[in-house]
C-alpha atoms as a PDB file:
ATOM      1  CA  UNK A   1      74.831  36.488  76.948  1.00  0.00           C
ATOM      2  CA  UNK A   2      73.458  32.837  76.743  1.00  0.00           C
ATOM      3  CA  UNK A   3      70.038  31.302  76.083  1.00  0.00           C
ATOM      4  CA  UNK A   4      67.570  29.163  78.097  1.00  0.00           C
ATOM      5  CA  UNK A   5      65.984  26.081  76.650  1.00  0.00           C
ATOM      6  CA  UNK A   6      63.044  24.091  78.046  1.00  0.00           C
ATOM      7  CA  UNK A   7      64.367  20.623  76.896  1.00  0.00           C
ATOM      8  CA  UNK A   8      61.769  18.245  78.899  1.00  0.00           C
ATOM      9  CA  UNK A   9      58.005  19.181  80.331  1.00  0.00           C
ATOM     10  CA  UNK A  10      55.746  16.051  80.685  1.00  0.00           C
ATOM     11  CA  UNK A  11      54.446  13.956  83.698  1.00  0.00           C
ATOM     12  CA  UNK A  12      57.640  12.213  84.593  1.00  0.00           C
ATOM     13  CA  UNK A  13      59.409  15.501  85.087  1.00  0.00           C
ATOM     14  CA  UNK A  14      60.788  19.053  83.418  1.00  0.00           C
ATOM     15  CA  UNK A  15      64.314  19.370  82.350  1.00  0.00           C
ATOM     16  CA  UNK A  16      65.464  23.525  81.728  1.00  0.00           C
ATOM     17  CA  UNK A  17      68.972  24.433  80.906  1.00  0.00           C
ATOM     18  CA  UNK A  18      70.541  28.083  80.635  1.00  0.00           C
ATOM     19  CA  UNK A  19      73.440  27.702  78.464  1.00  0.00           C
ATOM     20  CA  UNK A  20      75.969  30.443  78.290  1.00  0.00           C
ATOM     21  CA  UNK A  21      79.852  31.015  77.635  1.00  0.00           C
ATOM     22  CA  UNK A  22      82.574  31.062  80.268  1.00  0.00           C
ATOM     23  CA  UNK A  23      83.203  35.128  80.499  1.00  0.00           C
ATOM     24  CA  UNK A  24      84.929  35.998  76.830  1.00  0.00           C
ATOM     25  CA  UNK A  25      85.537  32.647  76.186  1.00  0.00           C
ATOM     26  CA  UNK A  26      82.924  31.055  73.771  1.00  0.00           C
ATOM     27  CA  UNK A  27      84.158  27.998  73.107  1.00  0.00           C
ATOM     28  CA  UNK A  28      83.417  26.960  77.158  1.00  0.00           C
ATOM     29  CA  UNK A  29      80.068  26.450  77.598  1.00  0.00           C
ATOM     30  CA  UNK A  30      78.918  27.168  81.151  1.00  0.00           C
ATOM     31  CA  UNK A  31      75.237  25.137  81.730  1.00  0.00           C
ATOM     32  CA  UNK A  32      72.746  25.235  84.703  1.00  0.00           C
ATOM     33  CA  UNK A  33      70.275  22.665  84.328  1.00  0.00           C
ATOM     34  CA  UNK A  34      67.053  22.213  86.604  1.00  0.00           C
ATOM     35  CA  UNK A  35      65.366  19.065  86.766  1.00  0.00           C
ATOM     36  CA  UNK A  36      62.252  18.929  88.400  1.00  0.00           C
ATOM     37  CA  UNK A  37      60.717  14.923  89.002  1.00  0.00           C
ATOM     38  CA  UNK A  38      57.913  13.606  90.772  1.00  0.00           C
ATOM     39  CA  UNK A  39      59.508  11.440  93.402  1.00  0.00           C
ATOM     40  CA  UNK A  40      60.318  12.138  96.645  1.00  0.00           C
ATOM     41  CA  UNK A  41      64.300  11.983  97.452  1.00  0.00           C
ATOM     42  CA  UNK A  42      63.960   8.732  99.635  1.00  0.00           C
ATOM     43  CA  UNK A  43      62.524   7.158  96.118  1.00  0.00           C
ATOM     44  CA  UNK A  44      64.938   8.172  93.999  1.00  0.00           C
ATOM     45  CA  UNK A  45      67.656   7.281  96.929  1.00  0.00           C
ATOM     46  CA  UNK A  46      66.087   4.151  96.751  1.00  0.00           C
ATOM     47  CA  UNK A  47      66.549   3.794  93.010  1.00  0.00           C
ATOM     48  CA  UNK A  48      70.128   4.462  92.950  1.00  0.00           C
ATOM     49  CA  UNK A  49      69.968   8.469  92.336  1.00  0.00           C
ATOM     50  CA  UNK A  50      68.804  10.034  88.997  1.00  0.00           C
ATOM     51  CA  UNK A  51      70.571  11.396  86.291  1.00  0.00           C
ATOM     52  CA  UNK A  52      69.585  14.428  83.523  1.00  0.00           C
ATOM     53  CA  UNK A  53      71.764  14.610  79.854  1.00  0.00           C
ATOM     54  CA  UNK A  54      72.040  17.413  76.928  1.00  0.00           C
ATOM     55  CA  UNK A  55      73.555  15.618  73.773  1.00  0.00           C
ATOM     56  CA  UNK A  56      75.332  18.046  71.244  1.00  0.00           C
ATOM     57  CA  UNK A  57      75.170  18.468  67.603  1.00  0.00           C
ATOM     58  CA  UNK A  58      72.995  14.883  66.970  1.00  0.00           C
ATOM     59  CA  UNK A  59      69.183  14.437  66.587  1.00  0.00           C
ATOM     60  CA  UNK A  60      69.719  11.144  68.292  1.00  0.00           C
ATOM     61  CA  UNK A  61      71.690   9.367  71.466  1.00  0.00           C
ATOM     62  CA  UNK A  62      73.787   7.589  68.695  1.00  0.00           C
ATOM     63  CA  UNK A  63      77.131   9.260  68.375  1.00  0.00           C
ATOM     64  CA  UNK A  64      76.439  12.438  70.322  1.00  0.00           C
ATOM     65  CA  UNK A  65      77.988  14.120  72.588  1.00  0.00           C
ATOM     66  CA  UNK A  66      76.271  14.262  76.027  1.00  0.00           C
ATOM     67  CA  UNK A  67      76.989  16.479  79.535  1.00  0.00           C
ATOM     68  CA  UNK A  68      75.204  14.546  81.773  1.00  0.00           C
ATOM     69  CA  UNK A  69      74.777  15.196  85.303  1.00  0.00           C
ATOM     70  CA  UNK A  70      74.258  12.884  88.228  1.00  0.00           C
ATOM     71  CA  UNK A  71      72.711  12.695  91.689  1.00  0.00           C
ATOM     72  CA  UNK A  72      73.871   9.338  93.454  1.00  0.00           C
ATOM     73  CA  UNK A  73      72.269   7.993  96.644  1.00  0.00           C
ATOM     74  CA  UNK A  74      75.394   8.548  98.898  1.00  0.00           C
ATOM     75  CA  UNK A  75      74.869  12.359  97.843  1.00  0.00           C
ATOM     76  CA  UNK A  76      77.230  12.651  95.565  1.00  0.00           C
ATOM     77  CA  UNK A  77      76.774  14.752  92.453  1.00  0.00           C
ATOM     78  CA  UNK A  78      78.855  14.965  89.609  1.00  0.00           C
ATOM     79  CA  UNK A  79      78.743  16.125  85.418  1.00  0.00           C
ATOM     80  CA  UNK A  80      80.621  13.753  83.006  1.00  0.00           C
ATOM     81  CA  UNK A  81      81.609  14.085  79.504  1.00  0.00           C
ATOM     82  CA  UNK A  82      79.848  11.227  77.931  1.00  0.00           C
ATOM     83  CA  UNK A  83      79.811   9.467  74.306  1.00  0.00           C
ATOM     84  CA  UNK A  84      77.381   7.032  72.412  1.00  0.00           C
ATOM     85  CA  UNK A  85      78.159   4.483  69.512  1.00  0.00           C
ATOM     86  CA  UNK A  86      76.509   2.326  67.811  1.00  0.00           C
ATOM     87  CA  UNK A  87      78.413  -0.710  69.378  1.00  0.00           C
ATOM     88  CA  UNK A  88      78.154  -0.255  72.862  1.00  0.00           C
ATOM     89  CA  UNK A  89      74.378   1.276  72.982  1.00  0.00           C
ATOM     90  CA  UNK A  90      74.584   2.931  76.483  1.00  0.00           C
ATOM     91  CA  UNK A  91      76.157   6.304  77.109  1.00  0.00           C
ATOM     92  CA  UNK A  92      79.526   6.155  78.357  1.00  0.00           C
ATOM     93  CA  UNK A  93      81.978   8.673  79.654  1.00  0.00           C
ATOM     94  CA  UNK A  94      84.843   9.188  77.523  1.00  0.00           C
ATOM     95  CA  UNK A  95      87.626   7.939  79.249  1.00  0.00           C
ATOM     96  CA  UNK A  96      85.974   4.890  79.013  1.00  0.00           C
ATOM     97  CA  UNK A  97      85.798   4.382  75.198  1.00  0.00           C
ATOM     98  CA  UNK A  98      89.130   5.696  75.350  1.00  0.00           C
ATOM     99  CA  UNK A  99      90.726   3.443  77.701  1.00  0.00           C
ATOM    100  CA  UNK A 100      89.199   0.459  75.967  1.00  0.00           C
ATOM    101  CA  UNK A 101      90.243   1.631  73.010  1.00  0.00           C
ATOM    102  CA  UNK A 102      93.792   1.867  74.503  1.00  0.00           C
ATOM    103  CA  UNK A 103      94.536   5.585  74.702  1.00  0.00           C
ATOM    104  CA  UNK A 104      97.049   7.165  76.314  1.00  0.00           C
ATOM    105  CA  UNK A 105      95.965   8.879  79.213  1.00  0.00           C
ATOM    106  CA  UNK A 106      92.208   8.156  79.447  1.00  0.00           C
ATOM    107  CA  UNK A 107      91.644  11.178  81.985  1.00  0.00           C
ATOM    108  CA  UNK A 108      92.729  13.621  79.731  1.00  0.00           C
ATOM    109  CA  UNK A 109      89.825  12.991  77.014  1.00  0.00           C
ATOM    110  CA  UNK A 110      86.900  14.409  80.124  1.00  0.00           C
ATOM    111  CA  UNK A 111      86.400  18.069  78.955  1.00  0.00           C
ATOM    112  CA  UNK A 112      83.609  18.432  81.202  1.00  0.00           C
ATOM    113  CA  UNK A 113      84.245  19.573  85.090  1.00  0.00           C
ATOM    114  CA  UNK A 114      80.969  20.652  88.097  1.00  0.00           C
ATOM    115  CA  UNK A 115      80.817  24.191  88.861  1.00  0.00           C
ATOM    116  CA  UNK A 116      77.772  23.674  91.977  1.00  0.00           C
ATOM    117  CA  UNK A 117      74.603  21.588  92.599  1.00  0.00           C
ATOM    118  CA  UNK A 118      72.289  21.565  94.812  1.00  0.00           C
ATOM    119  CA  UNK A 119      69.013  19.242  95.488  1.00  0.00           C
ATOM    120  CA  UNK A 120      65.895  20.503  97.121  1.00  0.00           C
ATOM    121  CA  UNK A 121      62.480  18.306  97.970  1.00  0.00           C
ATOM    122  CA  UNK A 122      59.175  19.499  98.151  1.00  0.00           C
ATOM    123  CA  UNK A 123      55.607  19.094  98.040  1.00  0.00           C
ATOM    124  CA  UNK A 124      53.609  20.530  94.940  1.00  0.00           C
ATOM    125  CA  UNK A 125      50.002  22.136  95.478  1.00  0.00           C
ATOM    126  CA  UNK A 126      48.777  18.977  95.300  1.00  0.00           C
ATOM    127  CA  UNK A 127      50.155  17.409  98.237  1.00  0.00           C
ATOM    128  CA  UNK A 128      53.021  15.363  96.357  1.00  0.00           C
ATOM    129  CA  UNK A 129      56.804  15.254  97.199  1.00  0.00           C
ATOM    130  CA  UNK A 130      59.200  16.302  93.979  1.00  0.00           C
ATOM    131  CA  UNK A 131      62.472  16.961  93.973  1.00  0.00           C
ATOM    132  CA  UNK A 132      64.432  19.749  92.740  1.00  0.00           C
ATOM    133  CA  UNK A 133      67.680  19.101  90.900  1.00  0.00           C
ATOM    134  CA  UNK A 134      70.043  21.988  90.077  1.00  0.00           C
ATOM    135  CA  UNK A 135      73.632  21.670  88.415  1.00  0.00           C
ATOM    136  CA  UNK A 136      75.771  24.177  86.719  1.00  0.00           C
ATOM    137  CA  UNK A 137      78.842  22.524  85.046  1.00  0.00           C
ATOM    138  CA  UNK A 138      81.315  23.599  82.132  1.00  0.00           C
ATOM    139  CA  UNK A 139      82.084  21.911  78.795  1.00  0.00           C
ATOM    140  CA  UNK A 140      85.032  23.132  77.324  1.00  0.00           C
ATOM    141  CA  UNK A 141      85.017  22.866  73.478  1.00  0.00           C
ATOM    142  CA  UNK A 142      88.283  24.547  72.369  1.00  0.00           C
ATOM    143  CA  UNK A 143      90.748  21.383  72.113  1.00  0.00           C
ATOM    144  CA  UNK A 144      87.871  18.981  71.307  1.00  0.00           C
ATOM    145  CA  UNK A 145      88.317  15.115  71.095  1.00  0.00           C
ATOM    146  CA  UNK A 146      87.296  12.262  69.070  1.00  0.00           C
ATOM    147  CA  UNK A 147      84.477  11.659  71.111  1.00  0.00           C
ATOM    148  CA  UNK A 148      83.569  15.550  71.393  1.00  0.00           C
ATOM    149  CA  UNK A 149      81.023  17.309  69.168  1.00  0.00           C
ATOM    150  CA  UNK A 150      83.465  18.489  66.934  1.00  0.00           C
ATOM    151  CA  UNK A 151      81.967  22.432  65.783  1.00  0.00           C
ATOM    152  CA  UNK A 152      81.154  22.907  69.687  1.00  0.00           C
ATOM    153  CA  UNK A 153      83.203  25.894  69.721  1.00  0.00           C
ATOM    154  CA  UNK A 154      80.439  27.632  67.507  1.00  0.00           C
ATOM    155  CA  UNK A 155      78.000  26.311  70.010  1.00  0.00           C
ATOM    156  CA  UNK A 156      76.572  30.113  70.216  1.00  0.00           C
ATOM    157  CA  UNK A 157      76.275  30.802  66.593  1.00  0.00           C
ATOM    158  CA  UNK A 158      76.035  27.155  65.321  1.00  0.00           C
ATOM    159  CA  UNK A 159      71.803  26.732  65.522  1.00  0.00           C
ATOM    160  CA  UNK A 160      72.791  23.327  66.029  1.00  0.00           C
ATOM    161  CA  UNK A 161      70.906  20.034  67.066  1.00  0.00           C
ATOM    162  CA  UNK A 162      70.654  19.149  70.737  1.00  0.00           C
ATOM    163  CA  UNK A 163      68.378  17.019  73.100  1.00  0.00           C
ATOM    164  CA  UNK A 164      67.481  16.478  76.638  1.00  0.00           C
ATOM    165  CA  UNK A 165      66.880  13.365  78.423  1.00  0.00           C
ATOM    166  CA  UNK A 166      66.421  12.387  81.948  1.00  0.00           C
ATOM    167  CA  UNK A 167      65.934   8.996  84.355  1.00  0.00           C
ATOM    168  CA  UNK A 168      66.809   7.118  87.260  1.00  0.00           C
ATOM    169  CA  UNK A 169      69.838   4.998  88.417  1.00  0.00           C
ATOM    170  CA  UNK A 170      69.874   1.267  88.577  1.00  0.00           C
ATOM    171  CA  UNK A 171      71.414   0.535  92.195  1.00  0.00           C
ATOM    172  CA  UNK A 172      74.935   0.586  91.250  1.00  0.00           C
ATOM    173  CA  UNK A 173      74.417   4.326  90.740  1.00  0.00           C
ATOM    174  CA  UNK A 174      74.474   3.640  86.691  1.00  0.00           C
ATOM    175  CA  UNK A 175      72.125   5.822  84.414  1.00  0.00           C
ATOM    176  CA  UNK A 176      68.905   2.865  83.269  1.00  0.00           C
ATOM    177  CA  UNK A 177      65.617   4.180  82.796  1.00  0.00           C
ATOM    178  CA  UNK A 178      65.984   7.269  80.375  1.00  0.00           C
ATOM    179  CA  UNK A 179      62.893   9.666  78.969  1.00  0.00           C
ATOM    180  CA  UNK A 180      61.398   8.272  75.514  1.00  0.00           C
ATOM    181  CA  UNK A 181      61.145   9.772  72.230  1.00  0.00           C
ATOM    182  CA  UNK A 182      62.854  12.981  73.338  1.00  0.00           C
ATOM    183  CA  UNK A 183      62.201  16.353  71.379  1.00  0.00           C
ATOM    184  CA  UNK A 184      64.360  17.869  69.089  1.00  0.00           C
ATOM    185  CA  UNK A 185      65.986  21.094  70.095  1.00  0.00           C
ATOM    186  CA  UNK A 186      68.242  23.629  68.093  1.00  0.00           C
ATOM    187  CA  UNK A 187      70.804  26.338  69.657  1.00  0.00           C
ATOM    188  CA  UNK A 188      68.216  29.328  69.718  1.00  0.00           C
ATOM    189  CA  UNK A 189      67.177  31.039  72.677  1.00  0.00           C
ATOM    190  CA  UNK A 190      64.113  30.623  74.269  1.00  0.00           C
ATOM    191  CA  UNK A 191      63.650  27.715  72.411  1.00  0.00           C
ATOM    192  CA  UNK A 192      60.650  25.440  73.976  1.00  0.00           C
ATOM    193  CA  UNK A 193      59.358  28.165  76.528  1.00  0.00           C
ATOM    194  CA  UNK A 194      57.260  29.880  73.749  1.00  0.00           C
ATOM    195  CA  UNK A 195      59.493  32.928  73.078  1.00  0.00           C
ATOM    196  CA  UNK A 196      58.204  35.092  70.007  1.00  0.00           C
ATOM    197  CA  UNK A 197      60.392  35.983  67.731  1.00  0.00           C
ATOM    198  CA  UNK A 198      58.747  39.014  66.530  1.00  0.00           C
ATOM    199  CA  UNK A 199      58.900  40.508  70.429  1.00  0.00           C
ATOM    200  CA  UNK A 200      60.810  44.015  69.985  1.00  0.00           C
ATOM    201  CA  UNK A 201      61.516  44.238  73.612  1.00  0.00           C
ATOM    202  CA  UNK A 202      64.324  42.138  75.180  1.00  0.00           C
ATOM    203  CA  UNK A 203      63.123  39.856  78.155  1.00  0.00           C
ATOM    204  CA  UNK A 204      59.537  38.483  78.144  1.00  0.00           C
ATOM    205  CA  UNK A 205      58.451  36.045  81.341  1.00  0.00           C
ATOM    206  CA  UNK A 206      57.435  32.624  80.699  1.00  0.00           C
ATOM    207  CA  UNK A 207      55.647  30.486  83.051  1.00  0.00           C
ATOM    208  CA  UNK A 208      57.346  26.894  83.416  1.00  0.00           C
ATOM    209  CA  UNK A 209      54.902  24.509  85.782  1.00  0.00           C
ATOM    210  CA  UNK A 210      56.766  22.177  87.690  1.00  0.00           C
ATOM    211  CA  UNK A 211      54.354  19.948  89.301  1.00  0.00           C
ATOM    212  CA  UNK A 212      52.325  22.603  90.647  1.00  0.00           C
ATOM    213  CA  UNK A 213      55.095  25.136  91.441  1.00  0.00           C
ATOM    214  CA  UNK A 214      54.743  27.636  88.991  1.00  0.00           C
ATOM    215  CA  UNK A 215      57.944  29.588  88.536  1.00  0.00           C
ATOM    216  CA  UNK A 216      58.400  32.630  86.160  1.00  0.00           C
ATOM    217  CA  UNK A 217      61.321  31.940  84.068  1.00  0.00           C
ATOM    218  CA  UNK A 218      63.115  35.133  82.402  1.00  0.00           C
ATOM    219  CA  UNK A 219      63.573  34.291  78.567  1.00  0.00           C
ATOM    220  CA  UNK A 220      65.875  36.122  76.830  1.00  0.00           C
ATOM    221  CA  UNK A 221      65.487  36.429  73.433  1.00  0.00           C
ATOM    222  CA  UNK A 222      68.349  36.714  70.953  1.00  0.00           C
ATOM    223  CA  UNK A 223      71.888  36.572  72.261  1.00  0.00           C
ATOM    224  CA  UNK A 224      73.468  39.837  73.024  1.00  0.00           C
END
């Protein structure tokens, strides 16, 4: 069960997410994101770390709902649940809107926890360093919040809006720089790796180039 979505694939990097539920339980969605950049790990340790984002149920930053992941330059790694609004135009985790907004118990409004990551350099067929970013994290959507995506229990049926972004840290470890103009996405498999919906069989391969590493990506079409 679950669908892969390729949500980024330009010169400044590739952002893929497999998106599936916890077990039986729907309304957790368990994600593994890749993101693949063309930097070598002292550069981005240099910038602060990097960060990758999937906002839920928006075509826009503005008032969506965003798992975003982060590599710091300590080594740290983490996933946060994150918010946007129009008054504080920067994504924020939502403990933070809630605190300032004086709610009890500002911990208790982060539905989002890390499963694993993992972080691999290496040097594309051309000679240049990338690194390899890998985190698998869970959003729970069952008991959602005012600063959750509200219908993201339905995530699997929904066909809903979603987006991927990407970018480096400022040296405080805070997201900055962020991917321009990202692309539109909806909750359908295969979306973005150039599935066919008319395939009768169940799996096709899909080649995603990362800098010169081509890896075959299994795309599942349809959810079982």
């Amino acid at each position: 069960e679950g669908m892969n979505v390729l949500l980024a694939n330009n010169n400044f990097g590739t952002l893929y997410c497999t998106f599936e539920p916890e077990g039986s339980n729907t309304a957790v969605l368990v994600s593994t994101c890749q993101f693949f950049i063309p930097k070598s790990k002292a550069e981005i340790d240099g910038n602060g770390g990097a960060w990758a984002g999937v906002g839920f149920g928006r075509d826009r930053m503005f008032e969506s709902d965003m798992l975003t992941m982060h590599y710091f330059s300590d080594g740290r790694t983490s996933c946060g649940d994150c918010w946007n609004d129009n008054s504080v135009r920067k994504v924020e985790l939502d403990k933070a809107f809630a605190g300032r907004e004086g709610k009890a118990d500002p911990d208790s409004f982060m539905n989002v926890s890390e499963i694993e990551s993992s972080v691999i350099e290496y040097t594309n067929s051309e000679g240049r360093l990338w690194t390899h970013f890998t985190w698998k994290c869970k959003k729970d959507f069952s008991s959602p919040d005012e600063y959750d995506w509200a219908e993201g229990k339905d995530w699997m049926t929904s066909k809903a809006q979603l987006f991927g972004s990407f970018g480096v840290n400022n040296q405080s470890g805070e997201m900055q720089q962020h991917s321009f103009n990202p692309k539109i996405f909806r909750f359908i498999d295969g979306v973005g790796l150039g599935a066919s919906t008319e395939v009768s069989s169940d799996t096709e391969s899909s080649d995603v180039n990362q800098g010169g590493k081509s890896r075959t990506v299994r795309t599942y079409l349809g959810l079982v």
